[in-house]
N, C-alpha and C. Protein backbone atom coordinates (compact mmCIF):
# COMPACT_ATOMS: atom_id res chain seq x y z
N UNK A 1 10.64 -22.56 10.66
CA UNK A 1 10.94 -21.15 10.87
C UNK A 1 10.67 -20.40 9.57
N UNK A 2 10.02 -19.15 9.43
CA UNK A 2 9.94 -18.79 8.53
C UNK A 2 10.49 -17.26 8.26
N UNK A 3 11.41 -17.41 7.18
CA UNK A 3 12.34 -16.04 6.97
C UNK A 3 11.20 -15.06 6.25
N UNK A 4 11.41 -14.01 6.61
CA UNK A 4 10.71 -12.44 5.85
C UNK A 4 11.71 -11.49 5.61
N UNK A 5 11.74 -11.43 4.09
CA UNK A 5 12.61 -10.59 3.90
C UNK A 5 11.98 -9.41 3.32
N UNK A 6 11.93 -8.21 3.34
CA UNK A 6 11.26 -6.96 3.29
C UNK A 6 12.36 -6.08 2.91
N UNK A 7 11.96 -5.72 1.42
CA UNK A 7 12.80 -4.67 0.79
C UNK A 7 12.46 -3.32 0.83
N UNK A 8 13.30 -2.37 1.09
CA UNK A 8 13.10 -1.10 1.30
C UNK A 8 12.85 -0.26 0.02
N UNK A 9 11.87 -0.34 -0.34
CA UNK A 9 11.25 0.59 -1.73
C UNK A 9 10.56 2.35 -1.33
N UNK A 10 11.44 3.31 -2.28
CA UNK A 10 11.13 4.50 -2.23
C UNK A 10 9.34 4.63 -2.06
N UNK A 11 8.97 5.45 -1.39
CA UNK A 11 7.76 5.61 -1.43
C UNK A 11 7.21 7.05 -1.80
N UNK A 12 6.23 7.51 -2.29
CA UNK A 12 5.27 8.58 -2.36
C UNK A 12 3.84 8.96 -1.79
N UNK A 13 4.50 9.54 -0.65
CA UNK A 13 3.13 9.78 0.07
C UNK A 13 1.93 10.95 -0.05
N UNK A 14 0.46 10.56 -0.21
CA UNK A 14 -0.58 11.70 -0.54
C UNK A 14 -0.04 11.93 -2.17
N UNK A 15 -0.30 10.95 -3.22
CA UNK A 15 -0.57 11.24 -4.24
C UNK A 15 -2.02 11.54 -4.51
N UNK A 16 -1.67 12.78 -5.62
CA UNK A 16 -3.53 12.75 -5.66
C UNK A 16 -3.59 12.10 -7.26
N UNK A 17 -4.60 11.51 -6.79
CA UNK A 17 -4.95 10.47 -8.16
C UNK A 17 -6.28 11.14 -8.21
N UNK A 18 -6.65 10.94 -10.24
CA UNK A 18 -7.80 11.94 -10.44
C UNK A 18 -8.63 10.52 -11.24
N UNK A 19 -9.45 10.12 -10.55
CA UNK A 19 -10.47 8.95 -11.60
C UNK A 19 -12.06 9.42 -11.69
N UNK A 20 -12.07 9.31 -12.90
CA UNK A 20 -13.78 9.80 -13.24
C UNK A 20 -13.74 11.26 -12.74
N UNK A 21 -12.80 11.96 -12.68
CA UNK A 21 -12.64 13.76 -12.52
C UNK A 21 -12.96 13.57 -10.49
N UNK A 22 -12.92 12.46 -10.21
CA UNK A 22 -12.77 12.80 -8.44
C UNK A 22 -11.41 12.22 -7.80
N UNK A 23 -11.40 13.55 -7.14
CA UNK A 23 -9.65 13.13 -6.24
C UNK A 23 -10.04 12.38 -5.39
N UNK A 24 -8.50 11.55 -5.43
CA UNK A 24 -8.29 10.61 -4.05
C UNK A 24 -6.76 10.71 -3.81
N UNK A 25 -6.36 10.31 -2.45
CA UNK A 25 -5.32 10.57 -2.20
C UNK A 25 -4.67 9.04 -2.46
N UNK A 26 -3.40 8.69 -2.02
CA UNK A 26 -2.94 7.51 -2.24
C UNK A 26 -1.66 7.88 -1.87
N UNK A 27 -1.07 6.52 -1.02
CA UNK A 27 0.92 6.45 -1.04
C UNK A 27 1.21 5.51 -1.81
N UNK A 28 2.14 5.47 -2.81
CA UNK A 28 2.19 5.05 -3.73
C UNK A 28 4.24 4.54 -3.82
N UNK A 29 4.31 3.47 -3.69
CA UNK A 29 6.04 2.24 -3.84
C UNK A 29 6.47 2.62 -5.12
N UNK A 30 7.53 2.99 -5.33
CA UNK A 30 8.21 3.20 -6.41
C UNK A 30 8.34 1.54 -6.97
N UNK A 31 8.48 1.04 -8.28
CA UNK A 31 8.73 -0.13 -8.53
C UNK A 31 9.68 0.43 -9.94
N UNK A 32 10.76 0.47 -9.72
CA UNK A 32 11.65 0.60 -11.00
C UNK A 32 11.62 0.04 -11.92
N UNK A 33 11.49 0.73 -13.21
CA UNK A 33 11.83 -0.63 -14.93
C UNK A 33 10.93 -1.69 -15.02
N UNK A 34 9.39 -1.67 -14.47
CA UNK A 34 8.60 -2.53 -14.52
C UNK A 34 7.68 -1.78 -15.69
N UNK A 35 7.33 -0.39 -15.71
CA UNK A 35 7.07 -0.14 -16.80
C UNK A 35 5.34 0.41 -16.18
N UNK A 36 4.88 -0.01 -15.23
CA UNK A 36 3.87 0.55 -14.85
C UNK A 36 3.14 1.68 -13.87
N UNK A 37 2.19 1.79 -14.91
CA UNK A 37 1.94 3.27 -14.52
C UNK A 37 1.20 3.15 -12.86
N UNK A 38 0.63 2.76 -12.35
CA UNK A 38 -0.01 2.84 -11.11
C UNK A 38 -0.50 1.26 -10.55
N UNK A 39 -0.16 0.70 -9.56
CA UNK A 39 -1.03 0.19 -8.84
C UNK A 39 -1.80 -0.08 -7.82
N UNK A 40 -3.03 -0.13 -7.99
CA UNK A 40 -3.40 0.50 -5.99
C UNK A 40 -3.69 -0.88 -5.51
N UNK A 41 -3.13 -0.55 -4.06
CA UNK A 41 -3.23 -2.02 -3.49
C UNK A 41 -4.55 -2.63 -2.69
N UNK A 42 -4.36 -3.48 -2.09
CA UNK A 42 -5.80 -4.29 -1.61
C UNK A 42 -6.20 -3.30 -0.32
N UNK A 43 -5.63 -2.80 0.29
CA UNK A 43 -5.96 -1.72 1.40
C UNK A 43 -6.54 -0.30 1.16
N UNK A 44 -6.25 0.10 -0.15
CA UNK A 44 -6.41 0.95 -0.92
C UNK A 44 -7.66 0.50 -1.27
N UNK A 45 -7.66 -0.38 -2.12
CA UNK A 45 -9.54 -0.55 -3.01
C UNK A 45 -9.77 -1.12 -1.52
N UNK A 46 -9.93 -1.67 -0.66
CA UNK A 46 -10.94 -1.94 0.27
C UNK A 46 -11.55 -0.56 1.66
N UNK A 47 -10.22 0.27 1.69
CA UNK A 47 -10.68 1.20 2.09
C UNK A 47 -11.69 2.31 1.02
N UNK A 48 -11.82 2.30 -0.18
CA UNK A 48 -12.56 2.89 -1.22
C UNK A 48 -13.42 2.09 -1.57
N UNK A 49 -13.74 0.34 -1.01
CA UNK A 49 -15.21 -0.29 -1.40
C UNK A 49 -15.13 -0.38 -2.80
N UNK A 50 -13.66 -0.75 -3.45
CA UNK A 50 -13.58 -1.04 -4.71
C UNK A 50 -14.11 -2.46 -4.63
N UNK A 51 -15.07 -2.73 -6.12
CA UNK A 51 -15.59 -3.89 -6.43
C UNK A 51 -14.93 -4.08 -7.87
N UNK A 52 -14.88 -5.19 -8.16
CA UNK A 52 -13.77 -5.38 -9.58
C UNK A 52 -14.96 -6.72 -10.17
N UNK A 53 -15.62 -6.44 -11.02
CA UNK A 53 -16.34 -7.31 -12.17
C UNK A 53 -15.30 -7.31 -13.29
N UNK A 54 -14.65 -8.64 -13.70
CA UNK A 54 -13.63 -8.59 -14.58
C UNK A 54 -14.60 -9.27 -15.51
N UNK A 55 -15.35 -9.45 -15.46
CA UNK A 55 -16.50 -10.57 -16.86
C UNK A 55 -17.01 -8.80 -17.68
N UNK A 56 -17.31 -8.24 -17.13
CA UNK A 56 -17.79 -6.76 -17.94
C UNK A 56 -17.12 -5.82 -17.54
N UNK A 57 -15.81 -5.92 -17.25
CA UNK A 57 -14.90 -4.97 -17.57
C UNK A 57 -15.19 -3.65 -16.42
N UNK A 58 -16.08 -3.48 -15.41
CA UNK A 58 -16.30 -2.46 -14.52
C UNK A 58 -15.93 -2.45 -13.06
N UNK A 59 -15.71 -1.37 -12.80
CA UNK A 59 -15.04 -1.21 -11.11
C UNK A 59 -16.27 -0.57 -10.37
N UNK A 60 -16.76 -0.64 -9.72
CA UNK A 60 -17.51 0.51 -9.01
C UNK A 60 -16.62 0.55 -7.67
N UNK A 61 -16.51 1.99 -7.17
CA UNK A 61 -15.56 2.59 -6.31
C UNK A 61 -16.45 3.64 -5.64
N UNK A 62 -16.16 3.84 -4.19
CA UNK A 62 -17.07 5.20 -3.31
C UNK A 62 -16.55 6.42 -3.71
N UNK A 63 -17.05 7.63 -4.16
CA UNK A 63 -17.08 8.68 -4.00
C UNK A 63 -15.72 9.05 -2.89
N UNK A 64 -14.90 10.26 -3.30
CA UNK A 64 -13.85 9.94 -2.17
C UNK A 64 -14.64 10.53 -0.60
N UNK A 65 -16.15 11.51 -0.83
CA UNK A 65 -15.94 11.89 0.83
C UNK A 65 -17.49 11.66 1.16
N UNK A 66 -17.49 10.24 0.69
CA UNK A 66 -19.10 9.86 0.99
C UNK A 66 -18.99 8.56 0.52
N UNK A 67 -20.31 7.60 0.84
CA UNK A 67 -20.81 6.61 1.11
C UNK A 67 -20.89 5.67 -0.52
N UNK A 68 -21.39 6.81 -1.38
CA UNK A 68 -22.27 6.59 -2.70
C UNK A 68 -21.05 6.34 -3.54
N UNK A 69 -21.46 5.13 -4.52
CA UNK A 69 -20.64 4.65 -5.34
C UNK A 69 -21.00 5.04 -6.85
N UNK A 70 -19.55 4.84 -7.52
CA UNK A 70 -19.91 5.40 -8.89
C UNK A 70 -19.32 3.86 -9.65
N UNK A 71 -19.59 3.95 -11.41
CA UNK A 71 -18.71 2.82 -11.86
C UNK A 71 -17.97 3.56 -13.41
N UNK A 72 -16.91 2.83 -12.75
CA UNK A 72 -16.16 3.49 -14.39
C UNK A 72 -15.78 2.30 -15.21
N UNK A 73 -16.34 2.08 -16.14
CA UNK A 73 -15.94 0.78 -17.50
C UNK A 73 -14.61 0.84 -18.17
N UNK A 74 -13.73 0.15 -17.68
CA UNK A 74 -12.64 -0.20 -18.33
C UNK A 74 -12.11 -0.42 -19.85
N UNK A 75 -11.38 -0.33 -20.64
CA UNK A 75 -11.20 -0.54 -21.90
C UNK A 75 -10.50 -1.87 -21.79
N UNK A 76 -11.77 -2.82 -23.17
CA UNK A 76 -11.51 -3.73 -23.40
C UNK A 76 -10.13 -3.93 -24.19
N UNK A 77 -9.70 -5.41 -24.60
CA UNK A 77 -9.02 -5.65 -24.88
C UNK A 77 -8.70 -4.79 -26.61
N UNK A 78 -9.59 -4.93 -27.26
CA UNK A 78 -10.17 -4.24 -28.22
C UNK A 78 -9.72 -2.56 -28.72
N UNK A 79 -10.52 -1.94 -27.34
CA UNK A 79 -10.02 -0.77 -26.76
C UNK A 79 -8.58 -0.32 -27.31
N UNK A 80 -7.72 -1.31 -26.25
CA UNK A 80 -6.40 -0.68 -26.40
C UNK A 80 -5.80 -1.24 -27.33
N UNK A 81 -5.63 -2.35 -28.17
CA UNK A 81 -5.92 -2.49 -29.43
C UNK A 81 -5.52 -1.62 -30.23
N UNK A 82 -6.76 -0.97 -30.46
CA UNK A 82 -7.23 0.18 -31.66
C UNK A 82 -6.79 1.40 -31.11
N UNK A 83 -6.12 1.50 -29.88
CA UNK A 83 -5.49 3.07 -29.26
C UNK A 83 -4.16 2.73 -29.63
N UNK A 84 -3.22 1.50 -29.40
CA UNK A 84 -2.33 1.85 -29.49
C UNK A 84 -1.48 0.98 -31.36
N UNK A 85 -2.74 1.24 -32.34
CA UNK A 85 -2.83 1.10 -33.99
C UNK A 85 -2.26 2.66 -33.87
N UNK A 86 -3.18 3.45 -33.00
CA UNK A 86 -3.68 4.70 -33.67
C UNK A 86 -2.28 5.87 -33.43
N UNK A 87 -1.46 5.05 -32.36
CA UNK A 87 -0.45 6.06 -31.89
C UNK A 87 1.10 6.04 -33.32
C-alpha cells in the first residue's frame, strides 16, 4: 500500500517572471526559510521547451508567444564568485 502525503503550501498564481527582458507567466509554491529565490518546475520548462546544457552552462527556452527559441548563458561558478567578493 502506498501512503501520499501532500502538504498544503501557499501558492502564487500568474507571476510574471521577466528573463532575457521577455515575460512569462508562472504559479509559483511558497517554500519558507529555504532561502530561494525561484524555482520553475518540470511542467513549467516543458511547457516553455526548456533545454538545460549543464556542461556550458546554457538554457535555451521558447519565446513566451511563439515557437522560436532563444538561449541565455548562465553564470559560472566563477561568475558568482567574483559577484558576491564584490558585494
Amino acid at each position: 500500500m502506498l501512503l501520499v502525503i501532500k502538504f498544503l503550501l501557499p501558492m502564487v498564481r500568474n507571476v510574471h517572471l521577466s528573463i532575457e527582458g521577455r515575460n512569462y507567466l508562472a504559479d509559483l509554491v511558497i517554500l519558507p526559510g529555504l532561502g530561494i529565490d525561484v524555482i520553475l518546475g518540470m511542467n513549467w520548462m516543458s511547457g516553455h521547451g526548456v533545454l538545460i546544457d549543464t556542461s556550458t552552462m546554457v538554457i535555451m527556452l521558447r519565446e513566451p508567444d511563439c515557437k522560436e527559441a532563444f538561449l541565455v548563458q548562465l553564470p559560472r561558478d566563477d561568475d558568482i564568485r567574483h559577484a558576491a567578493n564584490a558585494i
